[in-house]
Protein backbone atom coordinates (compact mmCIF):
# COMPACT_ATOMS: atom_id res chain seq x y z
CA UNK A 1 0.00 0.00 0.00
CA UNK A 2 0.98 3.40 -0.72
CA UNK A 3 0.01 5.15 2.71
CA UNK A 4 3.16 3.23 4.37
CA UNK A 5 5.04 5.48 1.82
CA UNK A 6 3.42 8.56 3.52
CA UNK A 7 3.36 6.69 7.27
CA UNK A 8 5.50 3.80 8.48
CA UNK A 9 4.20 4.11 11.70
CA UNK A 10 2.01 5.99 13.61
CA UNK A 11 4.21 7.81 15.94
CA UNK A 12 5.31 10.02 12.76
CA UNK A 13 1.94 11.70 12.39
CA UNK A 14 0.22 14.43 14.42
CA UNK A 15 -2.70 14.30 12.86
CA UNK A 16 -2.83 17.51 11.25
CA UNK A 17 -4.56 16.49 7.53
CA UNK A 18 -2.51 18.62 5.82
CA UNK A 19 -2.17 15.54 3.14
CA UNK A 20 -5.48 15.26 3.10
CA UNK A 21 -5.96 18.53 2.26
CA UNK A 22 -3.27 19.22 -0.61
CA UNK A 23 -3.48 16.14 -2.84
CA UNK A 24 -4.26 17.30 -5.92
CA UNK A 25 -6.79 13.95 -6.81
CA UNK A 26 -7.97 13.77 -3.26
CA UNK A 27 -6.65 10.62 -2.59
CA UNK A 28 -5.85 10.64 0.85
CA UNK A 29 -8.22 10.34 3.48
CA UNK A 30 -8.13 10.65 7.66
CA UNK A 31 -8.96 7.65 9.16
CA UNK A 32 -9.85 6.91 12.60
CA UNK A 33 -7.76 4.07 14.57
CA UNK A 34 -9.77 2.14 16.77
CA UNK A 35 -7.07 1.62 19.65
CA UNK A 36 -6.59 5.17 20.57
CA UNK A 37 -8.73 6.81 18.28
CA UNK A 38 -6.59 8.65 16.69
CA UNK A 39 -7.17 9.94 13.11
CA UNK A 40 -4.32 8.89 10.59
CA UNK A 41 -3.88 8.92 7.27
CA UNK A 42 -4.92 6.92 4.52
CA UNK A 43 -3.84 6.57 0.95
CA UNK A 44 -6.75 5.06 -2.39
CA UNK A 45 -3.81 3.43 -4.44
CA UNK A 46 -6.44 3.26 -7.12
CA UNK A 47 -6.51 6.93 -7.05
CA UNK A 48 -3.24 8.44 -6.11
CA UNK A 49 -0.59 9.36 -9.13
CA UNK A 50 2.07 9.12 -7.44
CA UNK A 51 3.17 12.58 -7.00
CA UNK A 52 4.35 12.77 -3.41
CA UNK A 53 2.62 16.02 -2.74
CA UNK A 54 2.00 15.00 0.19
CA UNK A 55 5.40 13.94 1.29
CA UNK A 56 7.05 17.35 0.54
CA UNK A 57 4.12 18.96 2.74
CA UNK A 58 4.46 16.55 5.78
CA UNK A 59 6.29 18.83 8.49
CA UNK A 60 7.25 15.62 10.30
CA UNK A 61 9.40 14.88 6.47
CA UNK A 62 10.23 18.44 6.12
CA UNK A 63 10.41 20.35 9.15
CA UNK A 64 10.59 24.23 9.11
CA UNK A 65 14.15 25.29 10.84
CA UNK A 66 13.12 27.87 12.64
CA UNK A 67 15.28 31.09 13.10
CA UNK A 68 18.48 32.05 14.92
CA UNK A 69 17.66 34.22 17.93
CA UNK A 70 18.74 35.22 21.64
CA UNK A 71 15.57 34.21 22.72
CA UNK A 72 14.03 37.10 25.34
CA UNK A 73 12.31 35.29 28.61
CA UNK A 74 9.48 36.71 30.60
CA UNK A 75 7.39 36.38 33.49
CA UNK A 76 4.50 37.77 32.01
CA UNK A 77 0.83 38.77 33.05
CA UNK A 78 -1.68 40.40 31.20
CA UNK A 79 -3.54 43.49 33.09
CA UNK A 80 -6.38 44.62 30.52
CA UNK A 81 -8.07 40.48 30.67
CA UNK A 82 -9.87 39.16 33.45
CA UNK A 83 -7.29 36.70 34.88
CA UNK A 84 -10.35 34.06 36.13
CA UNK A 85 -10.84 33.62 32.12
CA UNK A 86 -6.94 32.12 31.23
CA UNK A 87 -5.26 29.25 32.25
CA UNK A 88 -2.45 31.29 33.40
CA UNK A 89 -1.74 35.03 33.38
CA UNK A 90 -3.33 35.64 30.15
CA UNK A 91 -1.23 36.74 27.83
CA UNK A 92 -2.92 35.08 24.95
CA UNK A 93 -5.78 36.81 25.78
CA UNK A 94 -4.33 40.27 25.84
CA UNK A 95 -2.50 39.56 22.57
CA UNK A 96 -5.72 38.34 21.33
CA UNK A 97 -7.95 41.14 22.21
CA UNK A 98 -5.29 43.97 21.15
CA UNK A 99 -5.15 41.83 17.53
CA UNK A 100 -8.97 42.34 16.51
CA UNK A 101 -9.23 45.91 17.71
CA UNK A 102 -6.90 46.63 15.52
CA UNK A 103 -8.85 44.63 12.57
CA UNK A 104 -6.58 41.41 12.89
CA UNK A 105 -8.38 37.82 12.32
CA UNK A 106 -7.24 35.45 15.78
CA UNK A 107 -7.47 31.63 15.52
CA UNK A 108 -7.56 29.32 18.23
CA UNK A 109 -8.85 26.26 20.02
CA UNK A 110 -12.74 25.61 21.02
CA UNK A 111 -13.95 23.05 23.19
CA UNK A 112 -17.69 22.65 22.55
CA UNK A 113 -20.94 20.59 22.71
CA UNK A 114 -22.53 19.31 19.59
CA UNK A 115 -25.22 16.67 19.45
CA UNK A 116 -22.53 14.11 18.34
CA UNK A 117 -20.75 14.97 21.59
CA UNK A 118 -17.92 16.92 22.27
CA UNK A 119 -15.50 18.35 19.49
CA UNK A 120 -12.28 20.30 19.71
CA UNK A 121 -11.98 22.66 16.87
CA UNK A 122 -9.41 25.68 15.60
CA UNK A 123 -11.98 28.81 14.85
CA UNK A 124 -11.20 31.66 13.68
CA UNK A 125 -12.36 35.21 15.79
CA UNK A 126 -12.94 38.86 14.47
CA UNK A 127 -14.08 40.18 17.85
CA UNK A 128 -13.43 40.18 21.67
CA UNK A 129 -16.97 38.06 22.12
CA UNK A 130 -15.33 35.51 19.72
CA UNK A 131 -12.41 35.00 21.19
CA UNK A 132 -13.57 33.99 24.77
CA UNK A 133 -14.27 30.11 23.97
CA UNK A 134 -10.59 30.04 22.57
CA UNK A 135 -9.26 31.10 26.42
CA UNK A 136 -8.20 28.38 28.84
CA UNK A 137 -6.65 24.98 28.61
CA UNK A 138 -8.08 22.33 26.21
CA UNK A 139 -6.52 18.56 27.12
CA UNK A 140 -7.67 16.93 24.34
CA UNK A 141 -6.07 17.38 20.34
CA UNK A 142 -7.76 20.11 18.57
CA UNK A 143 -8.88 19.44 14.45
CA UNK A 144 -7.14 22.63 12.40
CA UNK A 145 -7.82 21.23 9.03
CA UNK A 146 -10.85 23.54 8.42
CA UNK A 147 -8.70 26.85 9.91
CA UNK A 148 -5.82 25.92 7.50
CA UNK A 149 -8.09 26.22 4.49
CA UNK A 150 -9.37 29.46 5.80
CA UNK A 151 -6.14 31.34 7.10
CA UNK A 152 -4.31 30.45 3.68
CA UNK A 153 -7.28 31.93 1.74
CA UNK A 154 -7.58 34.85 3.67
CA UNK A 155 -3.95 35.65 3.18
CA UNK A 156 -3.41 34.68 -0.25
CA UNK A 157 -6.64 37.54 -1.00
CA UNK A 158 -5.74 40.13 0.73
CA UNK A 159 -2.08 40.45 2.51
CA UNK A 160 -3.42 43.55 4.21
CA UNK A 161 -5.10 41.54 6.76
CA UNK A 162 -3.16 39.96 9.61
CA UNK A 163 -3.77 36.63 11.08
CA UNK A 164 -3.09 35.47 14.79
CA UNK A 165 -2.33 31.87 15.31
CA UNK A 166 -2.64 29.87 18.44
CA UNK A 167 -1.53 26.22 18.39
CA UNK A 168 1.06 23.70 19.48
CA UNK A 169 4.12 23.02 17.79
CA UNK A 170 3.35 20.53 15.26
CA UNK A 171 0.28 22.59 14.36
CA UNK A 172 2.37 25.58 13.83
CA UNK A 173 4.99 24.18 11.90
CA UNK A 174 1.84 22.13 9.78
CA UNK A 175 0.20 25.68 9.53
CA UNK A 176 3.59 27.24 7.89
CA UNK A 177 4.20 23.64 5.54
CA UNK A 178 0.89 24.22 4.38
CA UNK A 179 1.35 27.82 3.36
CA UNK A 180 4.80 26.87 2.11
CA UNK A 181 6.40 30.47 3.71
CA UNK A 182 5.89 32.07 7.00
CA UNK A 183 4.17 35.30 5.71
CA UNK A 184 4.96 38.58 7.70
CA UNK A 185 0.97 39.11 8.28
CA UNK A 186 1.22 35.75 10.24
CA UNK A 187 2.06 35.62 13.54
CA UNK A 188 1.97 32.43 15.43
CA UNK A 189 1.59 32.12 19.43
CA UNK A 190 2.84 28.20 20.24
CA UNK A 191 1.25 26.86 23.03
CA UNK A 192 3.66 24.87 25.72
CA UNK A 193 2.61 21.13 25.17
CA UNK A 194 3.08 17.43 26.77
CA UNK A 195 0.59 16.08 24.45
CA UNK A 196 -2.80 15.58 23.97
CA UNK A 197 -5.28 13.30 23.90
CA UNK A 198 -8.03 12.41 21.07
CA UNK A 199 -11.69 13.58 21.03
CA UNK A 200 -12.74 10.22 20.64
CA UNK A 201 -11.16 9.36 24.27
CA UNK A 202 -12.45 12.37 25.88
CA UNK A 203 -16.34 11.62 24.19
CA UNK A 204 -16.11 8.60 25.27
CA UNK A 205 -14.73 9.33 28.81
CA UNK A 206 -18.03 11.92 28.84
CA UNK A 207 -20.74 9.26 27.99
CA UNK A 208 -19.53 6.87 30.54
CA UNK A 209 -19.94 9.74 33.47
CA UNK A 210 -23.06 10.78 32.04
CA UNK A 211 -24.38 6.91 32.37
CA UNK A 212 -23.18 6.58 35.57
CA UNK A 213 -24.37 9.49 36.85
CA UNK A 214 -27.66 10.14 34.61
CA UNK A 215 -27.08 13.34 33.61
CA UNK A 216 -26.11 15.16 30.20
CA UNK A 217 -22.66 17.16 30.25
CA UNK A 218 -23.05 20.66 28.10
CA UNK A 219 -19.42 21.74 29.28
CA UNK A 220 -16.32 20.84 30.87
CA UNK A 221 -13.40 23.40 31.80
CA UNK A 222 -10.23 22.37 32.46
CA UNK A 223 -7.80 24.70 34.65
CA UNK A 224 -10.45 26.75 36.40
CA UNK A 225 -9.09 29.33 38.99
CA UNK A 226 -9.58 28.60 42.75
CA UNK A 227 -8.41 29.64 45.87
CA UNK A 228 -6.28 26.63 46.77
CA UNK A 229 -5.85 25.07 43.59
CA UNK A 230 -5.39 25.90 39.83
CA UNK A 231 -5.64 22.88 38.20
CA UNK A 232 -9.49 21.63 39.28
CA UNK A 233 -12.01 21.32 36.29
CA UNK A 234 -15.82 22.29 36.32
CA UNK A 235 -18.19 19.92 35.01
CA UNK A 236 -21.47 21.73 33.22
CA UNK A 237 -24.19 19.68 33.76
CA UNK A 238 -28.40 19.05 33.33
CA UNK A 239 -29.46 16.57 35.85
CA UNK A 240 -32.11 14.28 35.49
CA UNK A 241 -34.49 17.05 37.31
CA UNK A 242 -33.51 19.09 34.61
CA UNK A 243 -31.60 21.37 36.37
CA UNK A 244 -28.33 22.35 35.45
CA UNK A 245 -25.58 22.54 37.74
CA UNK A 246 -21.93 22.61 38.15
CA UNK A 247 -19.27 20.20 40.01
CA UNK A 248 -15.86 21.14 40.57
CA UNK A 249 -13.68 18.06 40.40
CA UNK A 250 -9.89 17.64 41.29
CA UNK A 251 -7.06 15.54 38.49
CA UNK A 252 -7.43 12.99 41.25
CA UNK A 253 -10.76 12.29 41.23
CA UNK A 254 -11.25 12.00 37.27
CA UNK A 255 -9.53 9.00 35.21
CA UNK A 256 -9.36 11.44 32.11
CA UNK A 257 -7.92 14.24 33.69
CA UNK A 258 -5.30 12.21 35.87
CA UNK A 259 -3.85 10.30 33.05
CA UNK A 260 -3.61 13.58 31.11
CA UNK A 261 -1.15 14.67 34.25
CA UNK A 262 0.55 11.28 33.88
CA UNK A 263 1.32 11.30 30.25
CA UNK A 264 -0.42 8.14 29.44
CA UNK A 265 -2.89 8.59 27.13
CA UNK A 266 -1.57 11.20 24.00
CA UNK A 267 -1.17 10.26 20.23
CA UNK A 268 2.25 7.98 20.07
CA UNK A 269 3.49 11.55 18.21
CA UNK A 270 3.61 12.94 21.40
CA UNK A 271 6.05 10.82 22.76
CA UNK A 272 8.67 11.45 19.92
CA UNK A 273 7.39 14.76 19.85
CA UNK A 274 10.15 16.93 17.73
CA UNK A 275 8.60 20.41 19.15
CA UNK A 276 9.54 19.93 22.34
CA UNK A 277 13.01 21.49 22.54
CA UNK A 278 14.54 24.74 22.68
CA UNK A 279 13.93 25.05 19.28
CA UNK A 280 11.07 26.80 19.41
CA UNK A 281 9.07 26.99 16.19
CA UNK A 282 6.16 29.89 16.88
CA UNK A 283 6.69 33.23 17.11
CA UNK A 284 6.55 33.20 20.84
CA UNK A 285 5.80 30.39 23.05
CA UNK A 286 3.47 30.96 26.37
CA UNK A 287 2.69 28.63 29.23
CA UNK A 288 2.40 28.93 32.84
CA UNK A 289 5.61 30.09 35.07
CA UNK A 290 5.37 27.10 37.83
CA UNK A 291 6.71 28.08 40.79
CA UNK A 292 7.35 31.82 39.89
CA UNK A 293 8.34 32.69 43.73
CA UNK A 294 10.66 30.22 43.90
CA UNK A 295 12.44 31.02 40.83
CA UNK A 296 12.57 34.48 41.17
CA UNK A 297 11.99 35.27 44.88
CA UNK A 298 13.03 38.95 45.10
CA UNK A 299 10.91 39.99 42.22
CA UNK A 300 7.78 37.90 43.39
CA UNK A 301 8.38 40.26 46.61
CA UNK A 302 8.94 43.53 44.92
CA UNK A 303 5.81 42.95 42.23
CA UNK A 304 2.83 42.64 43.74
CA UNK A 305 0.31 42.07 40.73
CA UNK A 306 2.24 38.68 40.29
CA UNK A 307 0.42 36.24 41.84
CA UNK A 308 0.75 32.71 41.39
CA UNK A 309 -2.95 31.97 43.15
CA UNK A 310 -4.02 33.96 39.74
CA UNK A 311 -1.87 33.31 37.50
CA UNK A 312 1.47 34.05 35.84
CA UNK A 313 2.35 33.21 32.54
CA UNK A 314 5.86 32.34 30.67
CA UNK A 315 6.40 34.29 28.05
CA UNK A 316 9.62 33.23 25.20
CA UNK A 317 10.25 35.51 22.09
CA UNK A 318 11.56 33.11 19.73
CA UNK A 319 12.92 35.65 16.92
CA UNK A 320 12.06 39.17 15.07
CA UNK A 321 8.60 38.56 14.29
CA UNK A 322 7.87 37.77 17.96
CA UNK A 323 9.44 41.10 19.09
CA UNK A 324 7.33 42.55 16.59
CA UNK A 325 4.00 41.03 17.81
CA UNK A 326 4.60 42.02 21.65
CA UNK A 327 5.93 45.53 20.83
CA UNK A 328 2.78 46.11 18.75
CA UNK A 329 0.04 44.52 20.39
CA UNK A 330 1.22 43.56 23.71
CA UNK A 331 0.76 46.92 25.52
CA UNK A 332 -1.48 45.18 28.11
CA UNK A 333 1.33 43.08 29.51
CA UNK A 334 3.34 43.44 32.24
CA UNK A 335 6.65 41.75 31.92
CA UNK A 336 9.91 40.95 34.08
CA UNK A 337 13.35 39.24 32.89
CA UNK A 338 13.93 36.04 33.69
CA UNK A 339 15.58 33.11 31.88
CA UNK A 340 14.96 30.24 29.89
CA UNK A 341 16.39 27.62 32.33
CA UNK A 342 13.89 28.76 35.41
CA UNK A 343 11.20 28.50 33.24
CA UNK A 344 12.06 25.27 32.01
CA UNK A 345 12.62 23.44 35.31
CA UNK A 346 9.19 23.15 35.31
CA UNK A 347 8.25 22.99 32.16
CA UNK A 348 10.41 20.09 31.21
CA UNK A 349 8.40 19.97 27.65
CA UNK A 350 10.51 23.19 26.54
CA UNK A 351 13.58 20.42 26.54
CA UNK A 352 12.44 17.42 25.62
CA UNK A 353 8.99 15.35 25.25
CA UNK A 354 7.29 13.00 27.61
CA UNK A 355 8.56 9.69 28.03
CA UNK A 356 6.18 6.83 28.32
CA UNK A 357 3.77 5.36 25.97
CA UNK A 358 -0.16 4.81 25.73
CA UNK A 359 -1.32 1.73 27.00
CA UNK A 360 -3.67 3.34 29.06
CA UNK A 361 -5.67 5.12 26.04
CA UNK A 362 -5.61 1.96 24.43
CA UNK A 363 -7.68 -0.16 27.84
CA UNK A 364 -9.68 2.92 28.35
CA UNK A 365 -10.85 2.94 24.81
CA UNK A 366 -11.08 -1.23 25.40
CA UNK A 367 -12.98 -1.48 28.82
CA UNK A 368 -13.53 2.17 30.52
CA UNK A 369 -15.38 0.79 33.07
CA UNK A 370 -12.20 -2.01 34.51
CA UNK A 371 -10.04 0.98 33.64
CA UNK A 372 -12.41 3.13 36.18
CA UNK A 373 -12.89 0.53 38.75
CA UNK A 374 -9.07 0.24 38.97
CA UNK A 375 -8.74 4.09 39.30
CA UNK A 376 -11.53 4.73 41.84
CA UNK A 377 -9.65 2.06 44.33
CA UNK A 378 -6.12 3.95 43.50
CA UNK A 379 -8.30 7.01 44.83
CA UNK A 380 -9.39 5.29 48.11
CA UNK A 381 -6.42 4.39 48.85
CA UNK A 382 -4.44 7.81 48.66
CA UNK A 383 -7.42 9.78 49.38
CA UNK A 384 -5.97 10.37 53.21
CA UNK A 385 -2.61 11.11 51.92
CA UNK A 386 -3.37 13.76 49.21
CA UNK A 387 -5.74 15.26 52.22
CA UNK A 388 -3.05 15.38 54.42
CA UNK A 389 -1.10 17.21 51.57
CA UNK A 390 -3.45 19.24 50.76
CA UNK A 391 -3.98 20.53 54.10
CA UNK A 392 -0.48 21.21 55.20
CA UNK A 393 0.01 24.78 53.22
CA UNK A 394 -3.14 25.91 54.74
CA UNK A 395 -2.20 24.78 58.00
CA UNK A 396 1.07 26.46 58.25
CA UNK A 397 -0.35 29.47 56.80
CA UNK A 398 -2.83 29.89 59.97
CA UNK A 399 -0.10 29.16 62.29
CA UNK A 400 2.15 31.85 60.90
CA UNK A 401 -0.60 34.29 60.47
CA UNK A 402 -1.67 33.49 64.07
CA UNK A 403 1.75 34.21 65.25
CA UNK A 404 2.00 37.56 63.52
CA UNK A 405 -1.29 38.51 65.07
CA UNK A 406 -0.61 37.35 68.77
């Protein structure tokens, strides 16, 4: 068959379509593979002609190098975006918002309901209303197949118009394959990644809560904002009264969302991902800054509107076009020097990419409910211990404050 010309094996595609979307006799199809379900490609030798098209597109064949540059390294936060809104300290958002008042088209990741279930799509945004759904974390692999079409037709008619490109690095570096140039009206904001999961997973990790539970899920956030954690997700759901309601739930408590924070249960790209490096292929590339007051204590004490309980934000210029973007559009951000290495040590996905594999997708997509049996005993059993955790901060925080007060 011709598609093991194109793919050998499925840890050298992301999943992107691009070859899907370029051959000239539409030959090439995405097809969906049962054990993770993952969406690969898939070659009609009756129709294809042979032209390799598709091979000289593939950014896993022919990967983009990307520029020379001293890279500039921020703690970064934005202050014109409401903070509860962004995964970290929102400088996406800013970016974003400053981009379509000045008449720039934004594209980014949506997480929504359809009455096939959930779907992860790139969309494209001309407004500040538009751009909301695209804010926050998305743990699951977002389809950009339809966004490519659009963002190469809008700047093949009119180079006038500026385009703003969220994504990870494999949909960055597809994004500028596709084009076949990285225009100057393109600007591309790459998203710090460990991997992600497919749709099909997360749908199918939905239906079995909503089962168990009788109820119908119309939204799920990941990375909400609370006051002692920043990594809980809300669950939006109608009950079987009818009623709709939320539940907060911690990594710990969800199978989905805990293998996500283990690394076992991305596309087997992920785990030969060739992104994750200093190499950095988008313009800039945000994420959060773990652990800002430990890495930079005497600025965390001397800057007061960096908080880590709301947020702060990593922020890497990669080269010219980068500087370009924050100098023009990133007006709403406050910034302070730091360097690549703090950020890095822990965000070990700016050096290298996850090590493991997915056996775990593979028996959740099998059995789901052994899978969930298995992980609601794991819970029982550390339940005390990640209470006792839990608790300790907050207990040493009353102590100290009750000293200061006596």
């Amino acid at each position: 068959m011709k598609t093991e010309i194109l793919l050998k094996s499925y840890d050298q595609c992301t999943g992107c379509a691009v070859c899907s979307l370029i051959c000239p006799v539409k030959a090439i199809s995405m097809v969906n593979e049962t054990e993770t379900g993952a969406d690969y490609p898939v070659i009609n030798d009756a129709i294809c002609v042979n032209c390799q098209y598709c091979i000289k597109k593939c950014h896993q064949k022919q990967t983009i190098v990307p520029e020379q540059y001293d890279k500039k390294v921020y703690a970064a936060r934005s202050m014109n975006t409401d903070l509860t809104k962004s995964a970290s300290g929102g400088v996406f958002a800013s970016l974003a918002k400053q981009f379509v008042l000045d008449g720039g088209i934004v594209c980014g990741a949506v997480l929504s309901r359809s009455d096939h279930g959930f779907e992860c799509k790139h969309k494209l945004a001309s407004c500040e209303e538009e751009i909301l759904p695209m804010l926050g974390s998305k743990y699951v692999q977002s389809s950009i197949s339809d966004a490519l079409h659009s963002i190469k037709r809008i700047l093949d008619n009119d180079p006038k118009i500026k385009v703003l490109f969220s994504g990870t690095g494999c949909q960055i570096s597809a994004l500028y394959n596709y084009l076949g140039r990285k225009p100057s009206n393109l600007y591309t904001v790459e998203i710090i990644c460990h991997g992600v999961p497919t749709i099909k997973l997360f749908n199918k990790y939905i239906s079995y809560i909503e089962n168990k539970k009788n109820i119908k899920v119309i939204d799920f956030q990941f990375r909400i904002k609370k006051k002692d954690t920043r990594k809980a997700a809300r669950i939006t759901y109608v009950s079987k009264s009818g009623k709709i309601k939320n539940k907060i739930i911690e990594p710990f408590n969800s199978l989905y969302y805990f293998e996500f924070e283990k690394g076992s249960i991305f596309r087997d790209s992920c785990y030969k991902c060739q992104y994750s490096n200093e190499n950095r292929i988008g313009n800039i590339t945000i994420g959060d800054y773990w652990h800002f007051n430990e890495q930079e204590p005497l600025k965390s004490k001397n800057n007061k509107d960096f908080s880590e309980s709301k947020g702060i934000s990593c922020l890497i210029v990669n080269d010219l076009q980068g500087d370009e973007l924050i100098a023009k559009y990133g007006l709403g951000i406050k910034r302070l020097d730091t360097t690549y290495e703090k950020v890095a040590k822990f965000n070990p996905h700016l050096l290298f990419s996850t090590n493991g594999n997915n056996i775990v997708a593979k028996n959740m997509m099998k059995n789901l409910e052994a899978c969930y049996k298995q992980h609601t005993r794991r819970v029982v059993l550390n339940l005390p211990i990640y209470l006792f955790k839990k608790s300790i901060p907050l207990k040493i925080k009353k102590c100290i404050a009750g000293i200061f007060k006596s």
